[in-house]
Protein backbone atom coordinates (compact mmCIF):
# COMPACT_ATOMS: atom_id res chain seq x y z
CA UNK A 1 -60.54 35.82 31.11
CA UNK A 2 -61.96 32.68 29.36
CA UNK A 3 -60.26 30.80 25.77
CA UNK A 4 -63.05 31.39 23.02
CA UNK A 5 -61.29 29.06 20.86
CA UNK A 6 -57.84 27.87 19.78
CA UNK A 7 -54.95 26.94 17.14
CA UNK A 8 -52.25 23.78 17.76
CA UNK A 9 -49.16 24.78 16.46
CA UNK A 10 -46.73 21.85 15.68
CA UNK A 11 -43.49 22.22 17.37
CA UNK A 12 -40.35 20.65 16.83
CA UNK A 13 -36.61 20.47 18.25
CA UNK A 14 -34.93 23.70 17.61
CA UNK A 15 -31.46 21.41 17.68
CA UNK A 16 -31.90 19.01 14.88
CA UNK A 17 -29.74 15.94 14.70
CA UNK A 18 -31.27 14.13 11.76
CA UNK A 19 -33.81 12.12 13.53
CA UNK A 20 -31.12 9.79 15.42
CA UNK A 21 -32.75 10.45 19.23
CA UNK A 22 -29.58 8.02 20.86
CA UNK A 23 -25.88 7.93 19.88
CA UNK A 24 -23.23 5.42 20.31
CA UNK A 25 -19.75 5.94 21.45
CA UNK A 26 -17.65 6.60 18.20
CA UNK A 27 -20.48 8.52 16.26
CA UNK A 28 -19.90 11.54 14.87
CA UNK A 29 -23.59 13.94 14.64
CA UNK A 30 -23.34 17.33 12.85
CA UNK A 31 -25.83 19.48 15.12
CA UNK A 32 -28.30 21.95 13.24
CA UNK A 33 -30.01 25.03 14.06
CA UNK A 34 -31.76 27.40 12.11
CA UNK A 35 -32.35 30.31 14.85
CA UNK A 36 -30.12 33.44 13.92
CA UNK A 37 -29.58 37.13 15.10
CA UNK A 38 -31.36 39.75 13.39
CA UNK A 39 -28.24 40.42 11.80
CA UNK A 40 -28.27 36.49 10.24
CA UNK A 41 -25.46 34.97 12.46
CA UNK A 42 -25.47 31.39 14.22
CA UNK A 43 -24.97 30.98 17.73
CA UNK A 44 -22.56 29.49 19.69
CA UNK A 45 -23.21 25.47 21.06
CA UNK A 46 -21.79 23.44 24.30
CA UNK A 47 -21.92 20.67 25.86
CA UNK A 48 -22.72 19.78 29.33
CA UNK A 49 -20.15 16.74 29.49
CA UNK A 50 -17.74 17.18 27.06
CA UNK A 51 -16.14 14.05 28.36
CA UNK A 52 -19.52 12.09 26.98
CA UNK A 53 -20.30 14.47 23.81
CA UNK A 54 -17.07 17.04 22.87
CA UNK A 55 -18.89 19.66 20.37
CA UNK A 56 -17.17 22.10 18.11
CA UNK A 57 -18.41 25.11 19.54
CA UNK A 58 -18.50 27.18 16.42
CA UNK A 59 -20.29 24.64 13.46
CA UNK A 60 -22.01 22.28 16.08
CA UNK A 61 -20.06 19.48 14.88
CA UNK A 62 -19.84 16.75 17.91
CA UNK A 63 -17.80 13.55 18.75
CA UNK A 64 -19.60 10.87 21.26
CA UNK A 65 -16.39 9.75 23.25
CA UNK A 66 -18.46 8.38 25.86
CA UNK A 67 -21.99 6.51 27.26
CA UNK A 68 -24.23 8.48 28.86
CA UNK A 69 -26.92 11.11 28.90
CA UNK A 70 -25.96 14.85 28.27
CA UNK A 71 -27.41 18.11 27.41
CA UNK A 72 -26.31 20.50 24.08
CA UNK A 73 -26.58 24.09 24.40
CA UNK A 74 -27.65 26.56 21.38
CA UNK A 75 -27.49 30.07 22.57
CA UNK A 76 -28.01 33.47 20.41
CA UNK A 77 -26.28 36.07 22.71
CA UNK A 78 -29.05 38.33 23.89
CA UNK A 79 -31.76 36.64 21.45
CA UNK A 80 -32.33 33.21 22.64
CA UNK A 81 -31.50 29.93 24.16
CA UNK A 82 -32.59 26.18 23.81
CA UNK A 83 -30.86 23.10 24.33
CA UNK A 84 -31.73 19.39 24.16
CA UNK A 85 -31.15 16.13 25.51
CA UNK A 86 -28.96 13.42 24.01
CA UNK A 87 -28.41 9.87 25.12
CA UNK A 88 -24.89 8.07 24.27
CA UNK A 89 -24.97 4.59 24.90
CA UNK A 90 -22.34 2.24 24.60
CA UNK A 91 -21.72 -0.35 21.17
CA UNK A 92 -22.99 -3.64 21.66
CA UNK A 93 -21.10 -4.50 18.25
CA UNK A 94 -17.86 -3.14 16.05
CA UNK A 95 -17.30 -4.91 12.62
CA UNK A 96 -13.90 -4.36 10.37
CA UNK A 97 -14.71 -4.87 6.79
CA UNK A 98 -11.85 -4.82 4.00
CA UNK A 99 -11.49 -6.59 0.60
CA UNK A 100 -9.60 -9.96 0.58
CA UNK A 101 -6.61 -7.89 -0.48
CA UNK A 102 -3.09 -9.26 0.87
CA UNK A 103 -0.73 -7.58 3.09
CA UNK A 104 2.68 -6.80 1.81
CA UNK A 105 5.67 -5.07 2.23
CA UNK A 106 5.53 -1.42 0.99
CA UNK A 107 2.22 -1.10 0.37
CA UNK A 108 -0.53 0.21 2.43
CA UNK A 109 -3.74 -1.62 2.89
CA UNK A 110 -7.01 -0.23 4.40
CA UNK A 111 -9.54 -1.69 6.95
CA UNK A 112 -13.12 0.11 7.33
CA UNK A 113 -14.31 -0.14 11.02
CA UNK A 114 -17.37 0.90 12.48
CA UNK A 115 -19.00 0.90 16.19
CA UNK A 116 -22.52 0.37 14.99
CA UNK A 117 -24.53 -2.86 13.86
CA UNK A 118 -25.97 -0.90 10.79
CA UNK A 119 -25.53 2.08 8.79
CA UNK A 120 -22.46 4.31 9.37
CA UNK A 121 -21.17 6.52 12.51
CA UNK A 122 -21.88 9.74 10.66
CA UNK A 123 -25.48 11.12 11.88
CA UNK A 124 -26.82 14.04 10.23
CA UNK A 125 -25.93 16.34 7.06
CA UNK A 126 -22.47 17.96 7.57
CA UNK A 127 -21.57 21.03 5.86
CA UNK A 128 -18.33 21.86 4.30
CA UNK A 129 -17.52 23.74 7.56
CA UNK A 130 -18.40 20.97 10.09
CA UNK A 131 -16.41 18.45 7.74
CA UNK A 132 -13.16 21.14 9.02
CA UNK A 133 -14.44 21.03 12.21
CA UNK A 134 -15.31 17.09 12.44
CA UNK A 135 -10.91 16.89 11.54
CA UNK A 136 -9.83 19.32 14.07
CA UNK A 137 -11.99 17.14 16.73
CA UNK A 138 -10.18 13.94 15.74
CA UNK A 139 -12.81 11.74 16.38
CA UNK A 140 -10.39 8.62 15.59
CA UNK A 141 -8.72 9.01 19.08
CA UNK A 142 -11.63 6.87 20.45
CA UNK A 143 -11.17 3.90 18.21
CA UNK A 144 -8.32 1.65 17.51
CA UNK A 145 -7.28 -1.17 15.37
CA UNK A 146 -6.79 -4.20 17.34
CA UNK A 147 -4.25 -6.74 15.21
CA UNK A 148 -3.19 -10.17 15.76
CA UNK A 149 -2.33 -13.55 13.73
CA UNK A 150 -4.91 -16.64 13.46
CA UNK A 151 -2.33 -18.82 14.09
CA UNK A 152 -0.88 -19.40 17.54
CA UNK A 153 2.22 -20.90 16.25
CA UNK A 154 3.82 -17.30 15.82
CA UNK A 155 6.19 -16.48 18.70
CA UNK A 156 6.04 -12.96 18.09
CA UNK A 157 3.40 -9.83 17.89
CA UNK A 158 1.95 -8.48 15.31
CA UNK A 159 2.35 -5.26 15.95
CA UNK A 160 5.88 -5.87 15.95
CA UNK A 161 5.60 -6.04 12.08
CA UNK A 162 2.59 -4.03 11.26
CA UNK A 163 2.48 -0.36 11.92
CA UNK A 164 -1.53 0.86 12.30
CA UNK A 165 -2.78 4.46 11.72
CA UNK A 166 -6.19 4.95 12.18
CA UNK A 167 -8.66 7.90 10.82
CA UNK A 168 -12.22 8.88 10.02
CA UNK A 169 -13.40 9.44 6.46
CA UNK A 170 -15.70 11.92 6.49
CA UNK A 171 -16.93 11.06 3.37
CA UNK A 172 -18.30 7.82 3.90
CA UNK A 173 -18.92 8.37 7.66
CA UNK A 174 -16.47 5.32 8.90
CA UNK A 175 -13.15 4.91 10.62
CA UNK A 176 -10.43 3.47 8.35
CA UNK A 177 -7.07 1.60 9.53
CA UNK A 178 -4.15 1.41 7.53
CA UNK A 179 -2.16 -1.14 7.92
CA UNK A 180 1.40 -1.37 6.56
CA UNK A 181 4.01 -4.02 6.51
CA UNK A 182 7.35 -3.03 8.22
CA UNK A 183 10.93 -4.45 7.53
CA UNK A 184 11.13 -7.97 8.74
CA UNK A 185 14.47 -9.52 10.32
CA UNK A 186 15.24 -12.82 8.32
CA UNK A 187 13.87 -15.12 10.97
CA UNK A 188 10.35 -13.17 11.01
CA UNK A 189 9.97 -13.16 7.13
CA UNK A 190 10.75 -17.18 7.33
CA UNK A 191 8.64 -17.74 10.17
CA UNK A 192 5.48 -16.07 8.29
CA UNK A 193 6.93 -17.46 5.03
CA UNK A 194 6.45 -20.96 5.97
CA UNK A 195 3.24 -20.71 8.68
CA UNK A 196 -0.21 -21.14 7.11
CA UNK A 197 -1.76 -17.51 8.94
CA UNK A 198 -3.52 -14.87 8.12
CA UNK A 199 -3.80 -11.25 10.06
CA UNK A 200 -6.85 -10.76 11.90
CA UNK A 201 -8.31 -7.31 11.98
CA UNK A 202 -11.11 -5.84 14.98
CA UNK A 203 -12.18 -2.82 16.14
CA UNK A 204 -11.55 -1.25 19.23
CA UNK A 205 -12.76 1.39 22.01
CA UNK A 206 -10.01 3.47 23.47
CA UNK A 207 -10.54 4.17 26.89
CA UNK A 208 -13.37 1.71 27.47
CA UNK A 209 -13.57 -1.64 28.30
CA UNK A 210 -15.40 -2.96 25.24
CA UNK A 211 -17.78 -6.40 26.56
CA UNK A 212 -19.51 -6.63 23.39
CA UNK A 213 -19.02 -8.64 20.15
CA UNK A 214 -16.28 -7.67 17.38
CA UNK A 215 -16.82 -9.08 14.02
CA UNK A 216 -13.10 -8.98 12.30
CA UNK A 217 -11.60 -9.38 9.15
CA UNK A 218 -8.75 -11.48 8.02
CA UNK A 219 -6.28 -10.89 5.03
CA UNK A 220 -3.60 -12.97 3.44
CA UNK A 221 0.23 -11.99 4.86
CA UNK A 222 2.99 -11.62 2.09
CA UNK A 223 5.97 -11.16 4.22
CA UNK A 224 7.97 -11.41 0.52
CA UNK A 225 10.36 -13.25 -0.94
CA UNK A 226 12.45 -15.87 1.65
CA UNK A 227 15.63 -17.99 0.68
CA UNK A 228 17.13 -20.70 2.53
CA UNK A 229 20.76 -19.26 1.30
CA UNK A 230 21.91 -15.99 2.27
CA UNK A 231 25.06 -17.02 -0.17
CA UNK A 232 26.07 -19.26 -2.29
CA UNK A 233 29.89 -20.63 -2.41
CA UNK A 234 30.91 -22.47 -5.19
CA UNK A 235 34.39 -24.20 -5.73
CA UNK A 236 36.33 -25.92 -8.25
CA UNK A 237 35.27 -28.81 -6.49
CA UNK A 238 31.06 -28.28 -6.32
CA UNK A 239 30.66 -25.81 -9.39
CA UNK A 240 27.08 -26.17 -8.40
CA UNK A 241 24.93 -25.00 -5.62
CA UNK A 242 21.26 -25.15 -5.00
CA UNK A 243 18.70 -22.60 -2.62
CA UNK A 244 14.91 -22.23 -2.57
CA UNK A 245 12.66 -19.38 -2.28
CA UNK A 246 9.68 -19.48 -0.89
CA UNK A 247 6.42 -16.94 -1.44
CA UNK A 248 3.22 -16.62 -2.85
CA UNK A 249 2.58 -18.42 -5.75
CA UNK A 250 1.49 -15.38 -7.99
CA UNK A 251 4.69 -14.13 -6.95
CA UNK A 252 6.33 -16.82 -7.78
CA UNK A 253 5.54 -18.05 -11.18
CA UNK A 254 5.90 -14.03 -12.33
CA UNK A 255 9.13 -13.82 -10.52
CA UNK A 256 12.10 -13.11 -12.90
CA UNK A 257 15.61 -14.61 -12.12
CA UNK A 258 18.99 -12.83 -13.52
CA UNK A 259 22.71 -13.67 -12.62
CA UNK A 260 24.97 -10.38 -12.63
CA UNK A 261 27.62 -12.29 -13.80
CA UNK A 262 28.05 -14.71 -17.22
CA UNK A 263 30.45 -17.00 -15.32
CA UNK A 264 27.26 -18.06 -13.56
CA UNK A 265 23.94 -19.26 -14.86
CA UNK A 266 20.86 -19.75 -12.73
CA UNK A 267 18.16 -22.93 -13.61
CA UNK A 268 14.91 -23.27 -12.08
CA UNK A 269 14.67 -26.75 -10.98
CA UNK A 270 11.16 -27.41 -8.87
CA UNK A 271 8.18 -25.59 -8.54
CA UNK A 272 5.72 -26.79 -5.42
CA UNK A 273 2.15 -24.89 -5.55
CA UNK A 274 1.10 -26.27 -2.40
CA UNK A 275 1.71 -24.93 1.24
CA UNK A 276 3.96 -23.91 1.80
CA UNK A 277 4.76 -22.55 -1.65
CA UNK A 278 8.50 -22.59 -3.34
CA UNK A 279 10.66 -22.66 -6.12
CA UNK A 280 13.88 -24.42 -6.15
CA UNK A 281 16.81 -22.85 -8.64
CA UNK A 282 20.19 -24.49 -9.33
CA UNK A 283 23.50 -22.32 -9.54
CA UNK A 284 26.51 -23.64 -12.06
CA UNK A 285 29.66 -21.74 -12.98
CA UNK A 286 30.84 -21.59 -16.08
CA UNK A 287 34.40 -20.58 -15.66
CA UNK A 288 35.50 -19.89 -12.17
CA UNK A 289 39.13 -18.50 -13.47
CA UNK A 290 37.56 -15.36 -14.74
CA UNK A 291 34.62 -15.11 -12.03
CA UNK A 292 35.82 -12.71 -9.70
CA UNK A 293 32.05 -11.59 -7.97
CA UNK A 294 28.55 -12.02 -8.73
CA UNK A 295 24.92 -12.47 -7.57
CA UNK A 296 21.86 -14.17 -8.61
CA UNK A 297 18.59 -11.14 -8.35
CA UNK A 298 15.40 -11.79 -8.04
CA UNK A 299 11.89 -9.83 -8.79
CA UNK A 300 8.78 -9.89 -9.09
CA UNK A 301 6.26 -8.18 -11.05
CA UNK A 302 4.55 -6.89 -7.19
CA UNK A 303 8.15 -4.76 -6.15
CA UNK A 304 9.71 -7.41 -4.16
CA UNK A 305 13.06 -8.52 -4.83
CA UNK A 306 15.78 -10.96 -3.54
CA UNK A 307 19.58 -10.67 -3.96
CA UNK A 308 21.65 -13.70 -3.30
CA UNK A 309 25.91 -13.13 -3.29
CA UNK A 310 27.69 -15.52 -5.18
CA UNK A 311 31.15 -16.64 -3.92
CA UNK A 312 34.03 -18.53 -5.88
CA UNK A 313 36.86 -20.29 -4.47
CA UNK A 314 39.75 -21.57 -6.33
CA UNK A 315 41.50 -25.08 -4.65
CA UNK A 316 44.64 -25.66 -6.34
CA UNK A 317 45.03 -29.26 -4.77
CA UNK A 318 42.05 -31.87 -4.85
CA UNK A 319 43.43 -33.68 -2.06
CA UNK A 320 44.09 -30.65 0.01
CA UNK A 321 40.33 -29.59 -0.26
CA UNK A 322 39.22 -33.08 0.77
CA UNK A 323 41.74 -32.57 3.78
CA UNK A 324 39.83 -29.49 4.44
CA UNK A 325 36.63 -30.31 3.81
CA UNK A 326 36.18 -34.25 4.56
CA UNK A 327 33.24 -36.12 3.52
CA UNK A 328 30.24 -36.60 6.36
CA UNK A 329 31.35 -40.56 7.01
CA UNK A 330 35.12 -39.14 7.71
CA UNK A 331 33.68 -36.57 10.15
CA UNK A 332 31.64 -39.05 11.94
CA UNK A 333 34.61 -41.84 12.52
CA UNK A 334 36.65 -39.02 13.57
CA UNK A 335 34.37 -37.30 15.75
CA UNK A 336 33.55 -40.92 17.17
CA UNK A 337 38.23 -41.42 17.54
CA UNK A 338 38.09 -38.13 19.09
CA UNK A 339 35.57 -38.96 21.70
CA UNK A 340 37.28 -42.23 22.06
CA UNK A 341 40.22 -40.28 23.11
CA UNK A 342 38.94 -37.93 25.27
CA UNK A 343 36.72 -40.64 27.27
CA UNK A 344 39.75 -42.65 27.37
CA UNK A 345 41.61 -39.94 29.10
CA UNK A 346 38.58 -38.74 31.45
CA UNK A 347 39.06 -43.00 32.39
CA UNK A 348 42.78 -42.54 33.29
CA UNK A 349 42.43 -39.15 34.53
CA UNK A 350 39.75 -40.48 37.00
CA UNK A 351 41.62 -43.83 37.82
CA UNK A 352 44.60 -41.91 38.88
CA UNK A 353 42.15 -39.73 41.09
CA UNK A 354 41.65 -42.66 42.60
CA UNK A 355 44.91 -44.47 43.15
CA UNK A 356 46.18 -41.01 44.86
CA UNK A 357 42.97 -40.91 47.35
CA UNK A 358 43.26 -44.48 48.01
CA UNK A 359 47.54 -43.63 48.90
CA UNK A 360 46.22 -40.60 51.10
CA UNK A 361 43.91 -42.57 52.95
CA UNK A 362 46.36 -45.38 53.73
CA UNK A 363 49.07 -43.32 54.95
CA UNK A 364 46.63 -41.46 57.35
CA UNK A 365 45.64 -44.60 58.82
CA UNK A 366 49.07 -45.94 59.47
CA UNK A 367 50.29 -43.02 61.32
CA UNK A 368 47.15 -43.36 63.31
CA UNK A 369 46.61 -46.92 64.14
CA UNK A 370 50.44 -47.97 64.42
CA UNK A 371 51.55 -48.18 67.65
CA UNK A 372 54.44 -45.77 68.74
CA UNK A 373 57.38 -46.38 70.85
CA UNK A 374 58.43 -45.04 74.32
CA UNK A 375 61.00 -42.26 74.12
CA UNK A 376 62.64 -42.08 76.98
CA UNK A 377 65.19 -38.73 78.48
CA UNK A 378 69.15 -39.69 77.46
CA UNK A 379 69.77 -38.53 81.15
CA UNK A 380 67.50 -42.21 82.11
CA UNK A 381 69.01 -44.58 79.68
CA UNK A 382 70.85 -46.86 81.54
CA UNK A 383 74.38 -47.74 79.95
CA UNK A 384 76.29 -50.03 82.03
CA UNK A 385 74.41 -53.49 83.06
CA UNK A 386 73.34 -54.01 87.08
CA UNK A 387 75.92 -55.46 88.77
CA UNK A 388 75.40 -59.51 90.06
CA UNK A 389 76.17 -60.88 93.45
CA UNK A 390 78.36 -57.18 93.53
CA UNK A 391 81.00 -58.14 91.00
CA UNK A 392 81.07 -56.89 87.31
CA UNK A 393 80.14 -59.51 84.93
CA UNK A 394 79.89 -58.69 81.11
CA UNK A 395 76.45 -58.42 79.36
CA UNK A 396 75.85 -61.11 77.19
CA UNK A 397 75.79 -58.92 74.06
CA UNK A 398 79.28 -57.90 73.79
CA UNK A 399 78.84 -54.70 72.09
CA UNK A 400 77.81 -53.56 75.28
CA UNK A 401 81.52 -55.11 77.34
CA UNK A 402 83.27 -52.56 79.92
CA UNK A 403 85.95 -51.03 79.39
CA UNK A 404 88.80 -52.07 81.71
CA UNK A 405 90.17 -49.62 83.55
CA UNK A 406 93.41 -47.77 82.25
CA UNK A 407 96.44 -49.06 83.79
CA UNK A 408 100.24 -47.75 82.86
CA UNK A 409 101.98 -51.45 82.80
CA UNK A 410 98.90 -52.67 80.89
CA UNK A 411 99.76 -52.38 76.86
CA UNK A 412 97.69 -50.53 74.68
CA UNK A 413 96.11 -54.30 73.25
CA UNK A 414 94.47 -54.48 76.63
CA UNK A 415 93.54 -50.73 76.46
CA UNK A 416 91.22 -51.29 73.03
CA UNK A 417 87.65 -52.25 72.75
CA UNK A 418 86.53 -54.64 70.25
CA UNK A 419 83.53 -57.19 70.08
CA UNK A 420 84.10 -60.57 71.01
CA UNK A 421 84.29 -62.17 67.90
CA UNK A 422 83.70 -66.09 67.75
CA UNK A 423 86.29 -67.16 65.57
């Protein structure tokens, strides 16, 4: 009935997670538990919020994929079962870390991210069958590789140019990103080619609206080689032609420059180290009557490499080509004879525009404003003058005289009308 005396036994979490009593969303904890059956096999493990903690139910491997506080489950069919409490809070900090390695064209680069301030996101000692496990769960799915350009001078994104695939190395216990350079149209390469930026790198919560601070990384951008000539056209006339390419210096001062074609022979003219960084090359021909084609190639000791067509034209007549291809001053004063012309005609054209509206307008007002005379019935218009004092007396204009009557003694004289002429 009473306690004569007594022993403390210490006693500890049956669920061991390596000491770590809170998680952060992205962590990945390898659960362990040394309770078996009598016949020496594990138990089975849960979650109570798999949306907070997702656990492998077979090792005990586990994913945090969200803040808050849950409760894992280890249960021996028949034997036992125990569970304990974990606490997943949200990061107040994600940090990108990568060497100062550049970003080019056909080859991959990788970014290390992380969602805590210190140490790595892998709590715990993970067996070769939770590593399995920890890859099946895809822990990567809850963090993503935010990318952009330090420079706000680029009109485009830059995930239009960079393709991102993110993963979680198991063996270092952080997420990587790798970052690769995709085929550029020729106004993105010269836009990146000439603009002083570099690619920013962060880390990112899927899912969550991250509030707290991301430390990123930058790296140099070589979009590759750029030329200012996407052909060169050379003539009997200008055996000679000039184009730059621009690039990173390293690449450019191991860059090696070959014409495809002895007709044609390639010079490098100016080198400029600065920013933005270029090489200019003169083309001559040799002998255009044998060139048919050729091309100047460049490479570089990196991969990249630059092809530039070479096109020959033969003029047979000097003066013809200068016809057809007059100097700059000649295309000015004729470009300032043609819009003489055409301003000259817009003048007249407008003038007559005028002169026609002006016509309209005049003869609209005359047949308005002119005054209009009587019209009378023929049945009212009086032809043969009033008599006075009741005899007939002639009008005094004497295209209006009477007739006489017809008589038979008179002669036919008397019978004909005429005007009285004054003679």
């Amino acid at each position: 009935m009473g306690v004569a005396d007594y022993v403390p036994l210490p006693v500890e979490h049956a669920i061991d997670m390596d000491e770590a009593n809170k998680l952060v969303v992205g962590d990945v904890v390898c659960f362990q538990a040394k309770l078996t059956n009598p016949d020496g096999a594990y138990g089975t493990w849960s979650s109570s919020a798999s949306g907070v903690l997702q656990v492998d139910p077979k090792s005990g491997a586990a994913v945090a994929r969200d803040s808050g506080t849950v409760t894992v489950y280890y249960e021996i069919p028949g034997v036992l079962k125990t569970y304990r409490e974990v606490i997943v809070e949200a990061p107040s900090r994600t940090a990108a870390m990568a060497q100062s390695s550049p970003v080019r064209s056909g080859k991959e680069t990788k970014v290390l991210l992380t969602t805590r301030e210190r140490g790595t996101n892998l709590i715990g000692a993970c067996s070769p069958t939770q590593i399995e496990a920890v890859a099946k769960l895809q822990p990567e799915k809850s963090v993503s590789c935010h990318l952009s350009f330090t420079s706000d001078t680029i009109d485009f994104s830059a995930n239009d140019v960079f393709k991102t695939h993110t993963g979680f190395d198991s063996s270092i216990g952080l997420y990587t990103c790798s970052i690769t350079l995709q085929p550029m149209t020729d106004q993105q390469t010269r836009v990146l080619s000439v603009s002083m930026t570099n690619l920013l790198v962060k880390a990112d919560l899927v899912g969550t609206v991250f509030t707290g601070e991301q430390v990123g990384t930058r790296l140099p951008i070589e979009p590759g080689l750029y030329s200012d000539q996407a052909e060169l056209l050379l003539s009997n006339l200008h055996p000679s032609a000039e184009f730059t390419v621009y690039g990173p210096p390293t690449v450019l001062s191991n860059m090696e420059v070959v014409s495809t074609s002895p007709s044609v022979t390639v010079h490098e003219k100016e080198v400029h180290q600065g920013f933005p960084s270029y090489t200019k090359y003169t083309v001559n021909a040799v002998d255009l009557h044998s060139a048919v084609s050729a091309s100047v190639s460049l490479s570089s000791s990196s991969g990249q490499s630059l092809v530039i067509p070479v096109t020959f034209i033969h003029v047979a007549d000097a003066n013809v080509a200068k016809q057809a291809a007059p100097p700059a001053g000649s295309l000015e004063d004729g470009h300032s004879f043609h819009s003489f012309i055409n301003s000259y005609q817009m003048m007249f054209c407008t003038l007559f525009a005028l002169l026609a509206g002006t016509a309209i307008v005049i003869i609209v007002l005359h047949s308005l404003l002119s005054p209009k005379e009587q019209s009378y019935h023929p049945a009212f218009i009086q032809r043969t003058p009033p008599p006075v004092n009741g005899q007939d007396s002639p009008v005094s204009n004497s295209f209006n005289r009477i007739t006489p009557r017809f008589s038979p003694n008179s002669s036919y004289r008397s019978q004909l009308y005429s005007p009285d002429y004054k003679s």
